[in-house]
Protein backbone atom coordinates (compact mmCIF):
# COMPACT_ATOMS: atom_id res chain seq x y z
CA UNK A 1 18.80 54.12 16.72
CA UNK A 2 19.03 57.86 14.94
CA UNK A 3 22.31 57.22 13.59
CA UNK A 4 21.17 53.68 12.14
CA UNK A 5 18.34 55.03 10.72
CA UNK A 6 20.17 58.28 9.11
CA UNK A 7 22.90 55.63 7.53
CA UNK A 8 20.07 53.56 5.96
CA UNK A 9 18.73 56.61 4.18
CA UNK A 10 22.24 57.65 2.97
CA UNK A 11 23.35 54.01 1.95
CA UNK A 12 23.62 53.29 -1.82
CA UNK A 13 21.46 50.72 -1.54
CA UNK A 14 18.79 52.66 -0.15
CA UNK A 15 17.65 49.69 2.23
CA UNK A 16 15.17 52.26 4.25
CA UNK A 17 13.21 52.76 1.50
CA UNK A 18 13.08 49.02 0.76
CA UNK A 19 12.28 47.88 4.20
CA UNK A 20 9.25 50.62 3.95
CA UNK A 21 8.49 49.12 0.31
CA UNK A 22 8.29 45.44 1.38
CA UNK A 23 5.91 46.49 4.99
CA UNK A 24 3.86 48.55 2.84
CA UNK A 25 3.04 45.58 -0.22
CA UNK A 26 3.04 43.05 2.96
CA UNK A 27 0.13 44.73 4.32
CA UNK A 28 -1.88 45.02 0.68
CA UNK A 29 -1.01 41.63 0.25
CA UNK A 30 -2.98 41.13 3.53
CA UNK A 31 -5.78 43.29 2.92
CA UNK A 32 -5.95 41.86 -0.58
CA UNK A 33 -5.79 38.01 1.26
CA UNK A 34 -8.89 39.42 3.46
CA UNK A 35 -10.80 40.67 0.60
CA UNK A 36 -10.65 37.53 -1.51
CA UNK A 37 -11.23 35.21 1.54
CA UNK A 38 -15.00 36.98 1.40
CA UNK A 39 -14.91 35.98 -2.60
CA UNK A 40 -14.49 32.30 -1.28
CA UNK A 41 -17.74 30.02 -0.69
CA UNK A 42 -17.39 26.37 -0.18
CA UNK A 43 -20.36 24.13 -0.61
CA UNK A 44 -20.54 21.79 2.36
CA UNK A 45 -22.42 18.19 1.86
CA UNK A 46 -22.88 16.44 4.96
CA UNK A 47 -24.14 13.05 5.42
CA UNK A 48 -27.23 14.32 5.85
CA UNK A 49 -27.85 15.96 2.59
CA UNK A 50 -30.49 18.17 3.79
CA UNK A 51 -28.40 19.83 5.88
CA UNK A 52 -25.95 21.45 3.13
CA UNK A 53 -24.97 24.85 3.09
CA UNK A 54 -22.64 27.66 1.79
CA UNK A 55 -19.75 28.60 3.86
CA UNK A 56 -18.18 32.39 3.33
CA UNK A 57 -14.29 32.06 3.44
CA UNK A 58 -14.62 35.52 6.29
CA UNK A 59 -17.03 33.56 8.27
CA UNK A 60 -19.71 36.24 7.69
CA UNK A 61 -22.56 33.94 6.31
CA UNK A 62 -23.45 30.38 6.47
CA UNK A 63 -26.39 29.57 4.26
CA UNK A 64 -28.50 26.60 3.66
CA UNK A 65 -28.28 25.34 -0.12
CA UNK A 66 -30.38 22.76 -1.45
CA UNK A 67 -29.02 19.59 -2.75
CA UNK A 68 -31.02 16.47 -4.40
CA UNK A 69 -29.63 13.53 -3.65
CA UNK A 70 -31.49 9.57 -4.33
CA UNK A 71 -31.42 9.40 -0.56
CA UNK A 72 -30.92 11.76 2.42
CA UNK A 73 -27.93 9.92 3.70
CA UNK A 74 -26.30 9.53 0.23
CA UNK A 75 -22.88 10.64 1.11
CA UNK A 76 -22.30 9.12 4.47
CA UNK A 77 -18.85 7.72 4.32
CA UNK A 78 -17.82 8.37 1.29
CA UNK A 79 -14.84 9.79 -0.19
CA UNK A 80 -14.75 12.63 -2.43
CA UNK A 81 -12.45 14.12 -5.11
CA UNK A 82 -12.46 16.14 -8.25
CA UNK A 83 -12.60 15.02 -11.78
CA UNK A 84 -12.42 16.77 -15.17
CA UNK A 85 -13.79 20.24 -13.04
CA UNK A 86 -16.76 17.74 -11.07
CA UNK A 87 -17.25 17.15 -7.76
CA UNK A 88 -17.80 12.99 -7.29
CA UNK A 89 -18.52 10.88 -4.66
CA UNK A 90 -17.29 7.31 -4.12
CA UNK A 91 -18.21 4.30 -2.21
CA UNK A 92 -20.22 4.98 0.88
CA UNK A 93 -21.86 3.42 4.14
CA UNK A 94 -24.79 2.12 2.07
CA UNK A 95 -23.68 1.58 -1.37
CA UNK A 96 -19.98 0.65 -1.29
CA UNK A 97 -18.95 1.00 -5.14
CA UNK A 98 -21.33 3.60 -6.17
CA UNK A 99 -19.99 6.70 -7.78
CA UNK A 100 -21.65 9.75 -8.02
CA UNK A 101 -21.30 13.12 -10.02
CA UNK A 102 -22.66 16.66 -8.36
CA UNK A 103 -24.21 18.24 -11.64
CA UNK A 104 -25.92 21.74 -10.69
CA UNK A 105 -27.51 20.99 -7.49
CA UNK A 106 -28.12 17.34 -8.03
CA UNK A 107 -26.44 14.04 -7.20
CA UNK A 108 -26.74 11.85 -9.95
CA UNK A 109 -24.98 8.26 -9.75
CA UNK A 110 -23.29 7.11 -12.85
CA UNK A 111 -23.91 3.50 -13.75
CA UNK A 112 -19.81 3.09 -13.90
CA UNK A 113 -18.67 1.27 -10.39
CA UNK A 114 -16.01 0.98 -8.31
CA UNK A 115 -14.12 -2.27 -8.55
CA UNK A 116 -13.80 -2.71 -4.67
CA UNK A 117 -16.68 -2.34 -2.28
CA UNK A 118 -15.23 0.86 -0.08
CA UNK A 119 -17.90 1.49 2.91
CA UNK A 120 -15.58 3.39 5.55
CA UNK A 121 -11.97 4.62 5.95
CA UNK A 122 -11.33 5.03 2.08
CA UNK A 123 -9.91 8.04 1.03
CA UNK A 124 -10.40 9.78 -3.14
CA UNK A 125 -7.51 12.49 -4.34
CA UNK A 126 -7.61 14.28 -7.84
CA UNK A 127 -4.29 13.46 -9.41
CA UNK A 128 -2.95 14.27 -13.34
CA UNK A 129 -4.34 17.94 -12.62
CA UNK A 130 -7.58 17.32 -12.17
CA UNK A 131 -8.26 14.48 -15.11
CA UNK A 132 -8.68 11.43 -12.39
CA UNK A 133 -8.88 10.36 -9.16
CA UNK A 134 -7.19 7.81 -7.26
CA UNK A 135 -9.12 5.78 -4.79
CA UNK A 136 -7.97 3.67 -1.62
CA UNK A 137 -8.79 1.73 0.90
CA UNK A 138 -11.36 0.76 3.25
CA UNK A 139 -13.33 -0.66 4.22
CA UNK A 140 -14.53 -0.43 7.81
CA UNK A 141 -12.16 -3.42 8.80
CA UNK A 142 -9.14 -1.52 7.83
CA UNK A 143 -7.38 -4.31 6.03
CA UNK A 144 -7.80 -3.40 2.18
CA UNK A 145 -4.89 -1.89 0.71
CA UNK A 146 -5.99 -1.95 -2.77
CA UNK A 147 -6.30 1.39 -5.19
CA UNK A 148 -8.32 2.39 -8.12
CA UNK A 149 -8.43 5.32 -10.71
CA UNK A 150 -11.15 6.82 -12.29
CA UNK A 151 -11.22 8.92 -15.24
CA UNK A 152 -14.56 9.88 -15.58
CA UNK A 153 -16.26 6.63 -17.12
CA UNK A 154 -13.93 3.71 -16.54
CA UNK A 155 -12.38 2.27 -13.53
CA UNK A 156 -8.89 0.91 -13.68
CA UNK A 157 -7.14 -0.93 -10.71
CA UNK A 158 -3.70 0.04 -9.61
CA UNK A 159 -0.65 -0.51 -7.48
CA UNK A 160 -1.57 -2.13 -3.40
CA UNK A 161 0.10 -0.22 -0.98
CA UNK A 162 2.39 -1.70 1.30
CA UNK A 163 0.25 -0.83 4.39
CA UNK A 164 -2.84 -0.50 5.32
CA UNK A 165 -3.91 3.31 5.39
CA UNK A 166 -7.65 2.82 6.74
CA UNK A 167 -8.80 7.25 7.57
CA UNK A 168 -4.95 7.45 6.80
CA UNK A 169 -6.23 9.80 3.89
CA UNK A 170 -4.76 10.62 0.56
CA UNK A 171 -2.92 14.18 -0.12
CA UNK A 172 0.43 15.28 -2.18
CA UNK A 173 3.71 15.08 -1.77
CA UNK A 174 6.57 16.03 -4.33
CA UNK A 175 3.35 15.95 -6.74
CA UNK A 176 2.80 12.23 -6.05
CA UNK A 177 -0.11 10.72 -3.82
CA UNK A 178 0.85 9.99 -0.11
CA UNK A 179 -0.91 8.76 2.52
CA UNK A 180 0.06 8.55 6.74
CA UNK A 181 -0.95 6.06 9.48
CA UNK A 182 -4.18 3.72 10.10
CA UNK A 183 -7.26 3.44 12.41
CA UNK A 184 -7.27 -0.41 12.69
CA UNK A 185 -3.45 -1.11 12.41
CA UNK A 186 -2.68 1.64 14.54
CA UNK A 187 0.63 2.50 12.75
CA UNK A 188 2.45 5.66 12.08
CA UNK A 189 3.50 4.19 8.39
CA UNK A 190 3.60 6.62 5.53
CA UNK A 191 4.03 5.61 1.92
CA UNK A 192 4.08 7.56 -1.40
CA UNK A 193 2.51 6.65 -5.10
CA UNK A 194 4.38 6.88 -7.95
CA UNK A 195 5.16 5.15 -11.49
CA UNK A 196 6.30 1.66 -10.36
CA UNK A 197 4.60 1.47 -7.37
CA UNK A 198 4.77 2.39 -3.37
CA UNK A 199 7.63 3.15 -1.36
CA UNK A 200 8.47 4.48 2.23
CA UNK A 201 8.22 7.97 3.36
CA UNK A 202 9.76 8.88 6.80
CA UNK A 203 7.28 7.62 9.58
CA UNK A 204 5.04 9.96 11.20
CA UNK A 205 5.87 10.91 15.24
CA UNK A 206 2.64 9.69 16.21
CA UNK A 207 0.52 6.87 15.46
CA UNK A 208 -2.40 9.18 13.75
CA UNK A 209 -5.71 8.70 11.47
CA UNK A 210 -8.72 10.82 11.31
CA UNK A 211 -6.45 13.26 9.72
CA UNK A 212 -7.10 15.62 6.98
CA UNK A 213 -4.01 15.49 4.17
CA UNK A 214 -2.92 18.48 2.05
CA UNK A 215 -0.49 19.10 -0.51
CA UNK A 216 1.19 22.39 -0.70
CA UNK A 217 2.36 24.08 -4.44
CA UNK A 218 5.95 23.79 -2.50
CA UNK A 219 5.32 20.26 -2.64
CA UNK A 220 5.77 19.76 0.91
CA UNK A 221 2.28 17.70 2.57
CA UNK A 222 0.56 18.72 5.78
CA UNK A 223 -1.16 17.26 8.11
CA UNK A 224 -3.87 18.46 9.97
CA UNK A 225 -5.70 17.14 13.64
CA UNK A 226 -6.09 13.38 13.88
CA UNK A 227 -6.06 10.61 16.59
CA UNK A 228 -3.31 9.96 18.17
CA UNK A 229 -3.37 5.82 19.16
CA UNK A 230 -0.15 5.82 21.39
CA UNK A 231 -1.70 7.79 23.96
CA UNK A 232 -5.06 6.63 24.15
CA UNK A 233 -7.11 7.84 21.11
CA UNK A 234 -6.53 11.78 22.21
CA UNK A 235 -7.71 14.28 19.31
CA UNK A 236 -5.22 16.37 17.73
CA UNK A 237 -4.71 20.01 16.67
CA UNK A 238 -1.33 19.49 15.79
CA UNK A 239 -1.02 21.02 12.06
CA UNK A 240 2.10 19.02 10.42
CA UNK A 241 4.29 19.75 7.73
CA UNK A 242 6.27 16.88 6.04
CA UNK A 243 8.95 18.39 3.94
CA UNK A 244 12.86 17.51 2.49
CA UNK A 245 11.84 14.12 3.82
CA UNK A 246 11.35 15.59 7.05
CA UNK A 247 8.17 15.77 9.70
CA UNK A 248 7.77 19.21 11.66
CA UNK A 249 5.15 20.43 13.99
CA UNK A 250 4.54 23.83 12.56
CA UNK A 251 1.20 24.65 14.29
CA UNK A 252 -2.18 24.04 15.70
CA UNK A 253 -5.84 24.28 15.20
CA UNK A 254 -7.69 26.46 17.75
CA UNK A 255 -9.42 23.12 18.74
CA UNK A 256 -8.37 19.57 18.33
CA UNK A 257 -10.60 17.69 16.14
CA UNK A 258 -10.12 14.81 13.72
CA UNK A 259 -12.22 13.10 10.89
CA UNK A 260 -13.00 16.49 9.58
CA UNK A 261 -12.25 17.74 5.69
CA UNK A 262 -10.28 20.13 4.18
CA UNK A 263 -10.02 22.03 1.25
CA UNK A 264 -7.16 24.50 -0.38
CA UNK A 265 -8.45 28.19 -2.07
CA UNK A 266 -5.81 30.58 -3.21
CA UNK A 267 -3.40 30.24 -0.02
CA UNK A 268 -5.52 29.30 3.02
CA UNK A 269 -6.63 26.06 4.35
CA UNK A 270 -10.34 25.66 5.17
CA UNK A 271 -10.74 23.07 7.52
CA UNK A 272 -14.15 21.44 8.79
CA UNK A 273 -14.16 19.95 12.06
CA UNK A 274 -16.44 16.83 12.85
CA UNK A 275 -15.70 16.56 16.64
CA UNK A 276 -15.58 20.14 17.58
CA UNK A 277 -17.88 21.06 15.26
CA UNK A 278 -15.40 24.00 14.18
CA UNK A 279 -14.56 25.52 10.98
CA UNK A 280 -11.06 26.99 10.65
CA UNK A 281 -9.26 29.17 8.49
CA UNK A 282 -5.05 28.87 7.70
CA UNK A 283 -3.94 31.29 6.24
CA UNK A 284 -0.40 30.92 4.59
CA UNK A 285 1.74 33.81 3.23
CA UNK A 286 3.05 33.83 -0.95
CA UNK A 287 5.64 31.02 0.08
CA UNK A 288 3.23 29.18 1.83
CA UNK A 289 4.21 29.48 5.56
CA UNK A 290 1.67 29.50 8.15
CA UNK A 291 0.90 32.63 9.34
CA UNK A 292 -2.84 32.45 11.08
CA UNK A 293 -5.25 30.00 12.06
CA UNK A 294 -8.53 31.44 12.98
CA UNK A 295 -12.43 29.93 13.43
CA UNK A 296 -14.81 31.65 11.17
CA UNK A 297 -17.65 29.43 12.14
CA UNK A 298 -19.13 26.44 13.33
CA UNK A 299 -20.69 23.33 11.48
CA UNK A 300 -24.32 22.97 12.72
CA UNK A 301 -23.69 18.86 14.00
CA UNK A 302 -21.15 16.62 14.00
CA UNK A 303 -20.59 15.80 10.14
CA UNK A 304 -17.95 13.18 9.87
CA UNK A 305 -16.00 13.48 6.26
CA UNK A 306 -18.03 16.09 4.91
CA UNK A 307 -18.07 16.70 0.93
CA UNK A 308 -16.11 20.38 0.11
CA UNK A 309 -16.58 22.17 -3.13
CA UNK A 310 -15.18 25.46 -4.42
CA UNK A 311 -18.30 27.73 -5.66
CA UNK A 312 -20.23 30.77 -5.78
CA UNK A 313 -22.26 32.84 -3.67
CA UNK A 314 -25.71 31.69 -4.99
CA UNK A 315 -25.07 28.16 -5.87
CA UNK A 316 -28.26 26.30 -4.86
CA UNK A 317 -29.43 28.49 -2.18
């Protein structure tokens, strides 16, 4: 071991002194990682609205934040995505085409609808960075495999998938909208979004909903917890990567869960368990491989679906 050591030093390439280089900005990237996960707050709306709080990215404080809403149960299954910088809300257990903006700490519905009544299952994704959203699916039946897009004001219909995706959820892949399996069908069918329509993806190894679906800068998709149908309706932790048209186990939550939410800030994955009650933290190195999963709290009930959004420290506490 001497000898290798002494011929790294006296190689021209100097590959000592680079190893040492590389473990020493590895571990400031990591302390740096640590440092802006306490930066990170995510606003949590369950379907109780009274119950929202602030959730610190370390897991060292939960806080209550107060959110007005027409009706304590204003977000119960709805689907939620980002628009022009603004959280909204669509569709819902007891308004099925309402949408609904978060301005400041208030929920204000806009008098634009959705063209499909969406009460359960539905899933929202931002798409053309940030200016829309694409909405699918529903409702409680499973059967509906229509989509929508919303710009803000207007809602325009779009291409029908070719399956049913009922909690089959809505995340990226290649930059494109995807979505993986079905509650009522019970299939393991996943299907992409683009220009001229949808078209296959490789099938998932399980039949799975309840998941949570996000898209990675690489432009690979995960997939994270679930149901899995072919054995009996057992919860998942699996965490799943589909990438180069290929699906790959590459990890697991600390506790199975599914029909929680997730959200992506900087390069981990919060993730908000409904079953469990959990909330975990995966964190992913520069080139987005996993490299920890770890629970940095616990949601105070079981909140099906509930609303994520990226803010400060103080925001409506």
């Amino acid at each position: 071991m001497n000898n290798s050591c002494e011929e790294r030093r006296a190689g021209p390439s100097n590959e000592f002194y680079q190893m040492n280089i590389l473990s020493e900005s590895n571990e400031l990237l990591n302390i740096e990682k640590q440092e802006n996960n306490s930066d990170v707050f995510v606003l949590v709306i369950p379907y109780y609205v009274s119950k929202s709080y602030l959730q610190s990215g370390d897991g060292s404080s939960q806080i209550s934040a107060k959110i007005n809403a027409p009706d304590n149960n204003y977000t119960r299954s709805s689907a939620h995505a980002l628009v022009n910088g603004k959280m909204h809300i669509f569709g819902g257990y007891f308004d099925r085409t309402k949408i609904a903006r978060l301005d400041d700490c208030s929920l204000n519905e806009l008098t634009v609808r959705l063209n499909e009544e969406r009460n359960d299952g539905h899933a929202a994704l931002s798409i053309e960075d940030g200016e829309k959203a694409l909405i699918c699916f529903g409702p409680y039946t499973g059967v509906r495999k229509t989509c929508e897009i919303f710009d803000g004001s207007t809602t325009v219909s779009t291409f029908s998938a070719v399956w049913t995706h009922q909690r089959g959820g809505l995340g990226l892949y290649k930059n494109q909208p995807a979505s993986v399996g079905c509650d009522y069908k019970k299939h393991q069918k996943a299907e992409t979004l683009s220009a001229t329509g949808w078209t296959a993806l490789p099938n998932h190894p399980k039949r799975i909903s309840g998941h949570s679906l996000v898209g990675l800068e690489n432009q690979s998709l995960l997939l994270i917890g679930g149901e899995d149908f072919g054995i009996g309706y057992v919860r998942q932790s699996g965490i799943w990567q589909l990438k180069d048209e290929n699906w790959n186990k590459i990890g697991q939550l600390l506790q199975a869960d599914y029909q929680g939410s997730a959200i992506y800030i900087g390069r981990s994955i919060y993730y908000f368990g409904y079953d469990s009650d959990a909330i975990e933290r995966l964190d992913f190195t520069e080139t987005e491989e996993l490299q920890n999963v770890a629970q940095i709290g616990n949601q105070q009930g079981n909140y099906k679906y509930p609303v994520l959004f990226q803010t400060g420290s103080n925001y409506c506490i």
